[in-house]
PDB file of N, CA and C in Angstrom:
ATOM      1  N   UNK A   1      13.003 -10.201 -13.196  1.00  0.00           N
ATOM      2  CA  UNK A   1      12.615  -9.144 -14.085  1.00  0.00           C
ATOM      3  C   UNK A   1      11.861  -9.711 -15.291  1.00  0.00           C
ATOM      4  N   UNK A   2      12.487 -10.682 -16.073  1.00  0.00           N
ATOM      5  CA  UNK A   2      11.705 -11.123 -16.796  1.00  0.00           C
ATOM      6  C   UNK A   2      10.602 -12.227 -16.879  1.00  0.00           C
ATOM      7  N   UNK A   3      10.360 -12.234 -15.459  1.00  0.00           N
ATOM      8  CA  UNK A   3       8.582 -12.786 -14.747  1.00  0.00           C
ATOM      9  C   UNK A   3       7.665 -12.258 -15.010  1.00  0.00           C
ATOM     10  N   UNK A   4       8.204 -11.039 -14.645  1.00  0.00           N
ATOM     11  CA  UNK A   4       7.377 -10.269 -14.522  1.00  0.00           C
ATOM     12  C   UNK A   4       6.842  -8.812 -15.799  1.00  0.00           C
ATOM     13  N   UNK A   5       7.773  -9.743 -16.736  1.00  0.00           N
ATOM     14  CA  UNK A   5       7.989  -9.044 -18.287  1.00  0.00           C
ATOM     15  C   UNK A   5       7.120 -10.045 -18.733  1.00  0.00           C
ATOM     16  N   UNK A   6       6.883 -10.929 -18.451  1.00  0.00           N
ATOM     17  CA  UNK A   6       5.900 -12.294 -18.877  1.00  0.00           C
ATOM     18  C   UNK A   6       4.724 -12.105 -18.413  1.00  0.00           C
ATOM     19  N   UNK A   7       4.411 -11.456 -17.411  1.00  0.00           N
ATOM     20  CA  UNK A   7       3.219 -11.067 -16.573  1.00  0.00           C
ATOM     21  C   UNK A   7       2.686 -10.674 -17.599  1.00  0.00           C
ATOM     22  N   UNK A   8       3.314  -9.333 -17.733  1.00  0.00           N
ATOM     23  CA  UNK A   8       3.035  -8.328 -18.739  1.00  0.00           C
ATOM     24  C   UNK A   8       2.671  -8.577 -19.767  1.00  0.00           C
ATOM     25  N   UNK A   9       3.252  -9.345 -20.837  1.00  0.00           N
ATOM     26  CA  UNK A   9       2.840  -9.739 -21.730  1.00  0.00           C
ATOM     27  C   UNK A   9       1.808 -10.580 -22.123  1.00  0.00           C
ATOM     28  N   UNK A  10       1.549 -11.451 -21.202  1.00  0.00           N
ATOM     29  CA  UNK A  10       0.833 -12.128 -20.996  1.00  0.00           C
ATOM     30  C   UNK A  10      -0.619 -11.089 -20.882  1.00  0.00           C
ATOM     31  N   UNK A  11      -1.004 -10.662 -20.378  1.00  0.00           N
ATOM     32  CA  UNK A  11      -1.997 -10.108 -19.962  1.00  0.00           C
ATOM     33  C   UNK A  11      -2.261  -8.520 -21.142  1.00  0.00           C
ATOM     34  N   UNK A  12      -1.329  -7.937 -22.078  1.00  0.00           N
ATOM     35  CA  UNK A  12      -1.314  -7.231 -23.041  1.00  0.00           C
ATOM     36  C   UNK A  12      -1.283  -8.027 -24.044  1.00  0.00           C
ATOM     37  N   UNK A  13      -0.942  -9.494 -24.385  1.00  0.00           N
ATOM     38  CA  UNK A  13      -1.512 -10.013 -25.335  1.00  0.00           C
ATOM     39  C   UNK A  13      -3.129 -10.556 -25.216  1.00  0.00           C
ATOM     40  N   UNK A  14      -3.347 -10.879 -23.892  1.00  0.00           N
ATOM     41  CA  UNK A  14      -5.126 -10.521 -24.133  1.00  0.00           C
ATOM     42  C   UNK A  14      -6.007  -9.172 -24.616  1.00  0.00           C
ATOM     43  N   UNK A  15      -4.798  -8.227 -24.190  1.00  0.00           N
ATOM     44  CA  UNK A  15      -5.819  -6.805 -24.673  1.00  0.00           C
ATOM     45  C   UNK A  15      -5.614  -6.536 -25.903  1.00  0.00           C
ATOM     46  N   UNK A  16      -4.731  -7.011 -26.693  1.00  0.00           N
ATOM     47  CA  UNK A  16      -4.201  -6.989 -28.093  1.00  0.00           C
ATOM     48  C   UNK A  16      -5.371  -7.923 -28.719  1.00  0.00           C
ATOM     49  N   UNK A  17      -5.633  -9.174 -28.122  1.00  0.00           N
ATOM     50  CA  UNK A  17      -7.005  -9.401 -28.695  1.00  0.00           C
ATOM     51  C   UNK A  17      -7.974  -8.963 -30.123  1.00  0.00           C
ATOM     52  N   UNK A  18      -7.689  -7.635 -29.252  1.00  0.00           N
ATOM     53  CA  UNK A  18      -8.852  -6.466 -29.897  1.00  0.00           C
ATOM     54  C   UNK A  18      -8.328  -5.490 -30.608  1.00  0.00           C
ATOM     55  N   UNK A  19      -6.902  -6.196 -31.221  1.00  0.00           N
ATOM     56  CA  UNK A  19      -6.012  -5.091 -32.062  1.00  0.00           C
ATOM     57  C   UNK A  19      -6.422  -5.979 -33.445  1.00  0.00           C
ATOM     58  N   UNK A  20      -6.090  -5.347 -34.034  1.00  0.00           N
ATOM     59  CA  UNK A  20      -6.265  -5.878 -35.467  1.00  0.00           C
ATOM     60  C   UNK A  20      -5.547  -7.927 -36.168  1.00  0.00           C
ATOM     61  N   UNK A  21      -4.121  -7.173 -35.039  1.00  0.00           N
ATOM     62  CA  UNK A  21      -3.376  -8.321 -35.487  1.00  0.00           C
ATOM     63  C   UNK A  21      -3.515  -9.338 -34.549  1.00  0.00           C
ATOM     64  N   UNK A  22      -4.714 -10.451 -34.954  1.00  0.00           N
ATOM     65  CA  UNK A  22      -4.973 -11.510 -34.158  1.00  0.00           C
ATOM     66  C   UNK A  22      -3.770 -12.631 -33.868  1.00  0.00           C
ATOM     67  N   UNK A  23      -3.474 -12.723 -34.757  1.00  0.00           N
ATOM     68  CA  UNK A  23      -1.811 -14.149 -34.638  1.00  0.00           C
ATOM     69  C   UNK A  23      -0.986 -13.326 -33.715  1.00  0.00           C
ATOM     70  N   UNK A  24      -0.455 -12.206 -33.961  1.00  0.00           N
ATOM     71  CA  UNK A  24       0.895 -11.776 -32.735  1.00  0.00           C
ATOM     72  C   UNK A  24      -0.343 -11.732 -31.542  1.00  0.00           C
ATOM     73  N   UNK A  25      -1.412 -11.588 -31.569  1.00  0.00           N
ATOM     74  CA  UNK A  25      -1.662 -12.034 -30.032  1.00  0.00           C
ATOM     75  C   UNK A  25      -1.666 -12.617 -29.221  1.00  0.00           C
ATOM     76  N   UNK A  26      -2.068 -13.737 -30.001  1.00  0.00           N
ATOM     77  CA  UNK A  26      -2.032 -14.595 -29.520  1.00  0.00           C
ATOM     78  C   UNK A  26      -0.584 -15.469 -29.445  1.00  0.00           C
ATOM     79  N   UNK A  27       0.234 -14.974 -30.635  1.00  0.00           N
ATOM     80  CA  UNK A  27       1.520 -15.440 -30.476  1.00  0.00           C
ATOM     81  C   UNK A  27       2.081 -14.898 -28.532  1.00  0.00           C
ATOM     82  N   UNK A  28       1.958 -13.923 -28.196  1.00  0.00           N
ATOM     83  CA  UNK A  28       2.382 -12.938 -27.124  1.00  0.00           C
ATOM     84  C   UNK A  28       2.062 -13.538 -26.171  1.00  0.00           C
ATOM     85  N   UNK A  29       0.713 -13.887 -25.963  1.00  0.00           N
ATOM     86  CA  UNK A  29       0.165 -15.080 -25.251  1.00  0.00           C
ATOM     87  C   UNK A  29       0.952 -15.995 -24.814  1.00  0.00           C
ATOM     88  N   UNK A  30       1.137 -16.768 -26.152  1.00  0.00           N
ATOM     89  CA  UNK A  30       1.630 -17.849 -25.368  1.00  0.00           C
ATOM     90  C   UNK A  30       3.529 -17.453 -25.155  1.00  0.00           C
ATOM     91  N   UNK A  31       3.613 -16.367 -25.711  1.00  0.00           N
ATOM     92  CA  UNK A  31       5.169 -15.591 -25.122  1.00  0.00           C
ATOM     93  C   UNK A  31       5.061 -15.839 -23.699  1.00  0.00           C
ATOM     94  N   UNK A  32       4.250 -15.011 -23.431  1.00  0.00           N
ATOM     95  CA  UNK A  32       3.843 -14.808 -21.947  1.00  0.00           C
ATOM     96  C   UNK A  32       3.896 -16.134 -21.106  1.00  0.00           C
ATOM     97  N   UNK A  33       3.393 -17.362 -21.315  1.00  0.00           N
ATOM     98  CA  UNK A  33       3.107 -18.397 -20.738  1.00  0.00           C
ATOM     99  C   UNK A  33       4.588 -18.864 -20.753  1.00  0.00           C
ATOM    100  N   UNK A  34       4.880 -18.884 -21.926  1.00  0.00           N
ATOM    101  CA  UNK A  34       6.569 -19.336 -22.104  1.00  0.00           C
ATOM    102  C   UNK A  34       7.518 -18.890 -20.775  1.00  0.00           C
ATOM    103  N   UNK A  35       7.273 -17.913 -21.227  1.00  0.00           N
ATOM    104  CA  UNK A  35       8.850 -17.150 -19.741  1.00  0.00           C
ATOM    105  C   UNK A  35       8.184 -17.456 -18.509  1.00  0.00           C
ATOM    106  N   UNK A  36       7.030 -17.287 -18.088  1.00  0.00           N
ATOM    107  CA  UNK A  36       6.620 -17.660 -16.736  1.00  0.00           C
ATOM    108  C   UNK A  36       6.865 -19.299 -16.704  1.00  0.00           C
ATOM    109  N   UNK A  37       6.614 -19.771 -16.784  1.00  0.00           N
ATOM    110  CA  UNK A  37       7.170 -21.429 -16.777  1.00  0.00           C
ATOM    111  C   UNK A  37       8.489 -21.347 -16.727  1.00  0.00           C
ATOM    112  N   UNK A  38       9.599 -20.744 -17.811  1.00  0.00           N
ATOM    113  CA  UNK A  38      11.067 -20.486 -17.608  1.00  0.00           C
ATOM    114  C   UNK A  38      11.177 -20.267 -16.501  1.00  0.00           C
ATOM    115  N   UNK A  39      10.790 -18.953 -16.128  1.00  0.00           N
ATOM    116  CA  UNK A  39      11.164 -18.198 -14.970  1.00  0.00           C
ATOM    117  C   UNK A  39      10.849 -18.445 -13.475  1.00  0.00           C
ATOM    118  N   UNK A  40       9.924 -19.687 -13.395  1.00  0.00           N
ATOM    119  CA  UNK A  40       9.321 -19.390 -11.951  1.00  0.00           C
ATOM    120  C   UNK A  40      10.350 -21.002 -11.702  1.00  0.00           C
ATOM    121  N   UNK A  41      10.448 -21.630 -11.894  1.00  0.00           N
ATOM    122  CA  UNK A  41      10.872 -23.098 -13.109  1.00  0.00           C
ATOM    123  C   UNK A  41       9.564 -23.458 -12.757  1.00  0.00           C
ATOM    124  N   UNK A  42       9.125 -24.396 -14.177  1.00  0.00           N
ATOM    125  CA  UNK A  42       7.789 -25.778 -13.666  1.00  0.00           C
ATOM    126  C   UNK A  42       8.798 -26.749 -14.568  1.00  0.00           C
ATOM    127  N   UNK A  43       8.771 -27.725 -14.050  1.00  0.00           N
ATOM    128  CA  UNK A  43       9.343 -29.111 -14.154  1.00  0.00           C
ATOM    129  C   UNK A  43      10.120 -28.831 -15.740  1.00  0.00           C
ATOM    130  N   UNK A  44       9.671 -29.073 -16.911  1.00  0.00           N
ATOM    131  CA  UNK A  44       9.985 -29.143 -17.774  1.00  0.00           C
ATOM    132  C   UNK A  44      11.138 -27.957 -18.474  1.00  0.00           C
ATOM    133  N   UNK A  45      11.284 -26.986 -17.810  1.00  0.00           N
ATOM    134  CA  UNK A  45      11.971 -26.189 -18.370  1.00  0.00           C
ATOM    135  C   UNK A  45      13.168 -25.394 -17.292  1.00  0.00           C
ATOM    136  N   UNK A  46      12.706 -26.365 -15.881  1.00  0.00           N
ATOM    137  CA  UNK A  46      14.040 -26.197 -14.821  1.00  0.00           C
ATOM    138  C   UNK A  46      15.661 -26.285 -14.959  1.00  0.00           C
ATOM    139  N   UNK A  47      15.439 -27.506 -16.074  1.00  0.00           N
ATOM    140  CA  UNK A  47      16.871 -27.781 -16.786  1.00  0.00           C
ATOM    141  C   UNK A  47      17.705 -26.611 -18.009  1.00  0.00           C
ATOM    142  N   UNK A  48      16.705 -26.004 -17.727  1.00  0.00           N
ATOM    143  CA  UNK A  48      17.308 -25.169 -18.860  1.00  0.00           C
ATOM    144  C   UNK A  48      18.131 -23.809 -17.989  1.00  0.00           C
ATOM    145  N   UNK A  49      19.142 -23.768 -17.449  1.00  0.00           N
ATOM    146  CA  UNK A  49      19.489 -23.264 -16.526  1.00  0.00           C
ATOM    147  C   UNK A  49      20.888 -22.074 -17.491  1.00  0.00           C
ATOM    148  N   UNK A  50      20.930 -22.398 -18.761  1.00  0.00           N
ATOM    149  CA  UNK A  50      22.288 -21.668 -19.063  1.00  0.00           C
ATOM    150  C   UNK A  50      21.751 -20.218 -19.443  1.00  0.00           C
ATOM    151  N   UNK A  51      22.143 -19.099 -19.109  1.00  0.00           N
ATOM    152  CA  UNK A  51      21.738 -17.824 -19.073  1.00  0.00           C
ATOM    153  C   UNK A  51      22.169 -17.391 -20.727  1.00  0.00           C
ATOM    154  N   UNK A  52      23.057 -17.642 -21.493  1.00  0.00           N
ATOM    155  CA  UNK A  52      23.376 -17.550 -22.879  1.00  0.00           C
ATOM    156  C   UNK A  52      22.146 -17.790 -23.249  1.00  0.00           C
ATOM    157  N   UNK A  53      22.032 -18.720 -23.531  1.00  0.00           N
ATOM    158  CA  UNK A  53      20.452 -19.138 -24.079  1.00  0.00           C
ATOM    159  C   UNK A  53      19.217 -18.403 -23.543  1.00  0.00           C
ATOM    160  N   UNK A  54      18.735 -18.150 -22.043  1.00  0.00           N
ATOM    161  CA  UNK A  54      17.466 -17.078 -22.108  1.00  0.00           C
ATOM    162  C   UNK A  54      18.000 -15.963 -22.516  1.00  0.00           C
ATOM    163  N   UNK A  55      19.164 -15.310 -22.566  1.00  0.00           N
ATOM    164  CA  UNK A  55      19.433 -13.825 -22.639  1.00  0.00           C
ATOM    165  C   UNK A  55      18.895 -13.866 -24.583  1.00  0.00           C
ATOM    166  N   UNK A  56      19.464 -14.566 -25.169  1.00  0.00           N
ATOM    167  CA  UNK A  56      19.379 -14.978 -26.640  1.00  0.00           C
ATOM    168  C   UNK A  56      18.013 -15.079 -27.364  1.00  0.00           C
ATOM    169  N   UNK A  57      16.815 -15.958 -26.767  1.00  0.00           N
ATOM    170  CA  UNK A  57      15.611 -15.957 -26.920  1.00  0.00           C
ATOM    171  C   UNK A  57      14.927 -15.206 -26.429  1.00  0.00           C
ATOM    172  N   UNK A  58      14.669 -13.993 -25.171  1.00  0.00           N
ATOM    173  CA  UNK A  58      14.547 -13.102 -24.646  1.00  0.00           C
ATOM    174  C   UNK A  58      14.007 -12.375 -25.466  1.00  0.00           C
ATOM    175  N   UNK A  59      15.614 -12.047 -26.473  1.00  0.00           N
ATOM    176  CA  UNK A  59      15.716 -10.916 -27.449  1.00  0.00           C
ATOM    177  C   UNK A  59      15.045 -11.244 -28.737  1.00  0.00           C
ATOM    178  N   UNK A  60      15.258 -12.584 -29.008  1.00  0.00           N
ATOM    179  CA  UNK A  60      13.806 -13.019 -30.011  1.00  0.00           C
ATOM    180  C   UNK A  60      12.189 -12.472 -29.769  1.00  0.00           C
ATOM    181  N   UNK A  61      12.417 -12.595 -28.658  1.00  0.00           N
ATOM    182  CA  UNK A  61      10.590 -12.719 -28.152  1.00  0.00           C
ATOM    183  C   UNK A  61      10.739 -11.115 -28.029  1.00  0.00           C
ATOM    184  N   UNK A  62      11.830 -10.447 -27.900  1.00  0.00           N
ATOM    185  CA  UNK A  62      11.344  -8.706 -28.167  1.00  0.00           C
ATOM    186  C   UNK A  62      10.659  -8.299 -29.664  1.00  0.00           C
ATOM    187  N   UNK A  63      11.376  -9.215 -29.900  1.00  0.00           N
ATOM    188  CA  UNK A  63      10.961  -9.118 -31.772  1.00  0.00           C
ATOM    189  C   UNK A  63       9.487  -8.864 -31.792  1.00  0.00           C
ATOM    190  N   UNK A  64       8.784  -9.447 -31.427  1.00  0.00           N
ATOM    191  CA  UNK A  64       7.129  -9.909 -31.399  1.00  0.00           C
ATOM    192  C   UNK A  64       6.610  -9.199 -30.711  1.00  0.00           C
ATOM    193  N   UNK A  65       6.947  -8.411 -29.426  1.00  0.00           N
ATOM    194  CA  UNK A  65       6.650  -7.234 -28.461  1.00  0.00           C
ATOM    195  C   UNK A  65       6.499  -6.114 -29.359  1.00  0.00           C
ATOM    196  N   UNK A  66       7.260  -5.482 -29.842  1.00  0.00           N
ATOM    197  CA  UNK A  66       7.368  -3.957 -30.690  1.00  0.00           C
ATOM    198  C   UNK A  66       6.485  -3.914 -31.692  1.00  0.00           C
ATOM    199  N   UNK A  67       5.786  -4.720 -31.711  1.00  0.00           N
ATOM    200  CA  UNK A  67       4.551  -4.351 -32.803  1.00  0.00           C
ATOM    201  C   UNK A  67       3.379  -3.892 -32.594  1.00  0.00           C
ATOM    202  N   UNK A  68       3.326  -4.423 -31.315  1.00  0.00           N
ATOM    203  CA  UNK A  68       1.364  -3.906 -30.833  1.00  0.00           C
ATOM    204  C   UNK A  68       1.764  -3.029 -29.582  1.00  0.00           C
ATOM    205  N   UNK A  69       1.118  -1.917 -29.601  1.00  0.00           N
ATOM    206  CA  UNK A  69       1.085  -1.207 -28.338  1.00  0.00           C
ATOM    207  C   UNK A  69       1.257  -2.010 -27.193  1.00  0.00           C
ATOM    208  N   UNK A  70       0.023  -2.626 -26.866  1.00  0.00           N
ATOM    209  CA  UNK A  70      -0.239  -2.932 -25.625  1.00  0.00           C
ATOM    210  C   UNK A  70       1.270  -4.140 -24.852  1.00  0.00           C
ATOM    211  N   UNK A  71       2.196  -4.173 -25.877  1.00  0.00           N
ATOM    212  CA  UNK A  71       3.160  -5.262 -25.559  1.00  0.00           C
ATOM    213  C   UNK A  71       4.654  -4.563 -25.565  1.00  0.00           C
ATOM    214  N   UNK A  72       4.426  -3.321 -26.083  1.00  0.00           N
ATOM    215  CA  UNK A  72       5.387  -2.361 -26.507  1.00  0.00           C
ATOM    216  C   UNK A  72       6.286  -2.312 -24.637  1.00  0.00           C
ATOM    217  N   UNK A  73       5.333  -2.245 -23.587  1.00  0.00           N
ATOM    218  CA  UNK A  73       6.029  -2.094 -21.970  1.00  0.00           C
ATOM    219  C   UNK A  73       6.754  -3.500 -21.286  1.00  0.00           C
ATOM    220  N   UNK A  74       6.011  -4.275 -22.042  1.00  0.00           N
ATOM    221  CA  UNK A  74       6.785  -5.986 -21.771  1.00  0.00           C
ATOM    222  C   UNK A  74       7.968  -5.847 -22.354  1.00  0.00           C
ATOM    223  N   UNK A  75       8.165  -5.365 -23.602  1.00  0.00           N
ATOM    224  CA  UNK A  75       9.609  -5.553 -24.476  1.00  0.00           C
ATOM    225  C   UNK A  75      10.859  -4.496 -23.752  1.00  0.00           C
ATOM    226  N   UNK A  76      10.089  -3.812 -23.067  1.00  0.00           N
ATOM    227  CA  UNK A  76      11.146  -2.719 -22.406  1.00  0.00           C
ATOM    228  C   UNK A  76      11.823  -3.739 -20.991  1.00  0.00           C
ATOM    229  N   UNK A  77      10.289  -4.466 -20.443  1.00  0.00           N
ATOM    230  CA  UNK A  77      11.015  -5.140 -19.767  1.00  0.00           C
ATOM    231  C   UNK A  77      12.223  -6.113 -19.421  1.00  0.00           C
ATOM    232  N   UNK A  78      11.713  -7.082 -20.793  1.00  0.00           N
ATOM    233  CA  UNK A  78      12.309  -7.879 -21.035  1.00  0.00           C
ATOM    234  C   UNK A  78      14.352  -7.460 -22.170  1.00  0.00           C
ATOM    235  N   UNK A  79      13.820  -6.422 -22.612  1.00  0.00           N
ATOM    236  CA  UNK A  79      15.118  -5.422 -22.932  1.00  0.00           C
ATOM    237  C   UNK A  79      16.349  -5.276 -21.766  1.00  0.00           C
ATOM    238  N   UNK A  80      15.603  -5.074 -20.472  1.00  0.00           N
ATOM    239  CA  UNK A  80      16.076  -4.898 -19.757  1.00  0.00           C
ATOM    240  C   UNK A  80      16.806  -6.221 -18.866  1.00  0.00           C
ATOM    241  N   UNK A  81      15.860  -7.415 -18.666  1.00  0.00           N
ATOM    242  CA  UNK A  81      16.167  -8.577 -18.562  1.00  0.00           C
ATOM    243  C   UNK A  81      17.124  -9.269 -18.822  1.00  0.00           C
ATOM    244  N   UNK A  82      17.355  -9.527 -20.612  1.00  0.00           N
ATOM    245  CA  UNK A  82      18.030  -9.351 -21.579  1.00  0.00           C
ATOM    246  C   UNK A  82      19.444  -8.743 -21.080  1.00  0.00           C
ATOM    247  N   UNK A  83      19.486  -7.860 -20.987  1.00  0.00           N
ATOM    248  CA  UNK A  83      21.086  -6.890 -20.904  1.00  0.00           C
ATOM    249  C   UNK A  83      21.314  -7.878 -18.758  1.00  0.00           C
ATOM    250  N   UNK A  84      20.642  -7.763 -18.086  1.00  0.00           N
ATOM    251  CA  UNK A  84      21.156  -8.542 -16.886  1.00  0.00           C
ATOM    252  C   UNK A  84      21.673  -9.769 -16.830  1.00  0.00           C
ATOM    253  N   UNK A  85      20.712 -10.901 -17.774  1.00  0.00           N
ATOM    254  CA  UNK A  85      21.611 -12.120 -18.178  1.00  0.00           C
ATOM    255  C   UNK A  85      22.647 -12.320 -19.103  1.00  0.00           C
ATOM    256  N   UNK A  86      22.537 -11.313 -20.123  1.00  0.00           N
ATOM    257  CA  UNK A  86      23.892 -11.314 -20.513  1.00  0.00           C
ATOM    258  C   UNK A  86      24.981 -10.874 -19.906  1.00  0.00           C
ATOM    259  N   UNK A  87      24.989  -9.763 -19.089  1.00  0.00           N
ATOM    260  CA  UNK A  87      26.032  -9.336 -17.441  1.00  0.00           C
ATOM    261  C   UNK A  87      26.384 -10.701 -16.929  1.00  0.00           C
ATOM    262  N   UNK A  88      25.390 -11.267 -16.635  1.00  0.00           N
ATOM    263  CA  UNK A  88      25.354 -12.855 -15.864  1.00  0.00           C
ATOM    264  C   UNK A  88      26.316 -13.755 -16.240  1.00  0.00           C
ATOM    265  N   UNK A  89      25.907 -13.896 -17.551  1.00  0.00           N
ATOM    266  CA  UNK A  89      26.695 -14.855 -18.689  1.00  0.00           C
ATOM    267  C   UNK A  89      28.086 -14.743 -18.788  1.00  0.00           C
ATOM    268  N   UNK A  90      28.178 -13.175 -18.872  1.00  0.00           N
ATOM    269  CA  UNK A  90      29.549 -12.720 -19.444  1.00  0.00           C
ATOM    270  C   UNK A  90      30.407 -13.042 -17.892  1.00  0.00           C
ATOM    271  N   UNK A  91      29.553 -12.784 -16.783  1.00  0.00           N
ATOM    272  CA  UNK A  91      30.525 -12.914 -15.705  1.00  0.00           C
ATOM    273  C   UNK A  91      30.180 -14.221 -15.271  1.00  0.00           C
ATOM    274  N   UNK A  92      29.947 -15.055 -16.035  1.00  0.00           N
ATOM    275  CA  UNK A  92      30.308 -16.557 -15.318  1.00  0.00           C
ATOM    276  C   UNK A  92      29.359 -17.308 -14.482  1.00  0.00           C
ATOM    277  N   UNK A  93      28.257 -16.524 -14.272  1.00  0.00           N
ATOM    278  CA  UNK A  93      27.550 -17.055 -13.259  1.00  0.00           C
ATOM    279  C   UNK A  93      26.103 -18.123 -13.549  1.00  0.00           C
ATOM    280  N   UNK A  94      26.486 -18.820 -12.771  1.00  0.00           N
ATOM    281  CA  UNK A  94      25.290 -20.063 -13.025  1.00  0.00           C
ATOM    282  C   UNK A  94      23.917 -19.885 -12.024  1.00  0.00           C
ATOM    283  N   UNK A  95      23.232 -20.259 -12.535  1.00  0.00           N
ATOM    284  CA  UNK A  95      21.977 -20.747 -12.301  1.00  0.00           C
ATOM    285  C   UNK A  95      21.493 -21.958 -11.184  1.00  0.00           C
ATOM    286  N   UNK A  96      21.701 -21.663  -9.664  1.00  0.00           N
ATOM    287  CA  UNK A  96      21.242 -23.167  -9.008  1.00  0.00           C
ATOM    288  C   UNK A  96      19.296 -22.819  -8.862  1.00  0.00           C
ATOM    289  N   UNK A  97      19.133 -23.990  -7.990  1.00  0.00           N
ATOM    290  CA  UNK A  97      18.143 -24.705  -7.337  1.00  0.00           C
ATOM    291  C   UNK A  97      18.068 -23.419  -6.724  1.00  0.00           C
ATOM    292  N   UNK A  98      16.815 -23.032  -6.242  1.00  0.00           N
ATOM    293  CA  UNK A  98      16.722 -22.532  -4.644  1.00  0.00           C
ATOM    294  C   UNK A  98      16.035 -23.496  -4.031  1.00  0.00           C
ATOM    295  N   UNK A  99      15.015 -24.690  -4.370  1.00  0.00           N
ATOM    296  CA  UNK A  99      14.935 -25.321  -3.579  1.00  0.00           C
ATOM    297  C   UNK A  99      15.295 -26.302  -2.483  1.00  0.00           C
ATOM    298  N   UNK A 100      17.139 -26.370  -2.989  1.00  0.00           N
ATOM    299  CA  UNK A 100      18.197 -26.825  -3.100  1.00  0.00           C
ATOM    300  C   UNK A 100      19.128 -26.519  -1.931  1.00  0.00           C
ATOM    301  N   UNK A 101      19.132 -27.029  -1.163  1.00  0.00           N
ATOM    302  CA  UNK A 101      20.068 -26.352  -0.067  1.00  0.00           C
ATOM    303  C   UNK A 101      21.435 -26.733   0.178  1.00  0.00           C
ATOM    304  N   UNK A 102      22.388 -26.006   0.144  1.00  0.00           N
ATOM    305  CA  UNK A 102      23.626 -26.027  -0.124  1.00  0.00           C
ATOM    306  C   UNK A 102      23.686 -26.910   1.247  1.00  0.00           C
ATOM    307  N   UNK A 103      25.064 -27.972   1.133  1.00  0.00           N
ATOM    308  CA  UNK A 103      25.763 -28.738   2.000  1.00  0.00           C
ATOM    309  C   UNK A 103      26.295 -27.652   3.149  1.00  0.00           C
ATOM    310  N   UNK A 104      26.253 -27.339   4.733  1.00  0.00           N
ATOM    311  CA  UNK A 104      26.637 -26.417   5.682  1.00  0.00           C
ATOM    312  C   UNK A 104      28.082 -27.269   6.230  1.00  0.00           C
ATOM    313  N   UNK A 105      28.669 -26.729   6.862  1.00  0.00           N
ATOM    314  CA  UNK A 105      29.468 -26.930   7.422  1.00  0.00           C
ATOM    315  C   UNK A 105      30.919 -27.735   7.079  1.00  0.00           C
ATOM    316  N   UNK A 106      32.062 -27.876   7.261  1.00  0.00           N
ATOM    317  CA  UNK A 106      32.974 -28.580   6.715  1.00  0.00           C
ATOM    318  C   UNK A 106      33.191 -29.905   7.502  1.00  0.00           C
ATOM    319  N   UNK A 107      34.457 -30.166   6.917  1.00  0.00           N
ATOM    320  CA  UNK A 107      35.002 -31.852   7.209  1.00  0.00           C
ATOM    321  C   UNK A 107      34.950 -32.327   8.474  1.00  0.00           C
ATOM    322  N   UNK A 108      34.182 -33.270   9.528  1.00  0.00           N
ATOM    323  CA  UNK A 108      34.313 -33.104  11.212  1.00  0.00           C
ATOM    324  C   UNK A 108      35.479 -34.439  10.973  1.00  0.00           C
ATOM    325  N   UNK A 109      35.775 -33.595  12.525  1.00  0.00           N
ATOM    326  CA  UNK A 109      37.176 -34.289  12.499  1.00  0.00           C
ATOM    327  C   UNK A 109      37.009 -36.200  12.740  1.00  0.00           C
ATOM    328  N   UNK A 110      38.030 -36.782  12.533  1.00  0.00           N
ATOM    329  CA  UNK A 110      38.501 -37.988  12.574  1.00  0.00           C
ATOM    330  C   UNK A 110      37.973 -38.288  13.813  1.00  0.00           C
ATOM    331  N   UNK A 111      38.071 -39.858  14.180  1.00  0.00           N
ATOM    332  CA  UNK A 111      37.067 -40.302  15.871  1.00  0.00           C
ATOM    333  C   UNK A 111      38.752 -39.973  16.322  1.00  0.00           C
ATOM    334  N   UNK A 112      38.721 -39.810  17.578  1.00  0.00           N
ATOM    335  CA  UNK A 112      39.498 -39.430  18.219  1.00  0.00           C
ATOM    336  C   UNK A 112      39.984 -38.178  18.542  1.00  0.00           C
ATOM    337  N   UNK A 113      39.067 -37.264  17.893  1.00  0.00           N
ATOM    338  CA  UNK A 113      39.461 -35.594  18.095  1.00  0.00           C
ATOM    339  C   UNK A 113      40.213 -34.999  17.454  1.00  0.00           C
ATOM    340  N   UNK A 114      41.289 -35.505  16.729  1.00  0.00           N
ATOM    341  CA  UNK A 114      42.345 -34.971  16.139  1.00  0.00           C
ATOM    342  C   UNK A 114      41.940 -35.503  14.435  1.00  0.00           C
ATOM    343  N   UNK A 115      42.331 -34.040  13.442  1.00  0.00           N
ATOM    344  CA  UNK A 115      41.773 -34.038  12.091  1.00  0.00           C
ATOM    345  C   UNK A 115      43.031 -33.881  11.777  1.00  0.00           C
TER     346      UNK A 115
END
């Protein structure tokens, strides 16, 4: 959800451009670039896996959304984002790899057949 709240922003801080307020645009911009790197992982920000922390900065970066129209539909997104990782958080749940493939099968038995 919030990829694709980055999409968004990303691409309404180019049309903001042409809003008056040049710095939050470009601030939004690079909002935008931010969470897509979080979110898809690229190397540098894979480690950052604890959901407390994006749910927390999320809600920072709404801060900077609610000012210009064109960013006003990213912040809903990411609003929404926001309230799922904190669900996440609150219920415990971590963050793996998907590139990562879980260990299959259990203990094979001892040589001789018998475990």
């Amino acid at each position: 959800m919030c990829f694709s709240g980055g999409f968004f922003v990303f691409n309404a801080g180019l049309i903001a451009l042409y809003y008056p307020n040049l710095y939050l645009a470009i601030g939004n911009i690079a909002i935008g670039l931010i969470v897509m790197a979080w979110e898809y992982p690229i190397p540098p920000f894979q480690y950052v896996t604890n959901f407390w922390l994006r749910a927390i900065v999320y809600l920072l970066f709404i801060g900077a959304m609610v000012w210009e129209a064109p960013t006003q539909t990213a912040g809903l997104c990411f609003l929404c984002g926001v309230l799922c990782y904190f669900r996440a958080a609150i219920n415990g749940e971590k963050w793996t790899d998907p590139k990562k493939k879980p260990a299959r099968g259990g203990a094979k038995p001892a040589a001789g057949g018998k475990s």
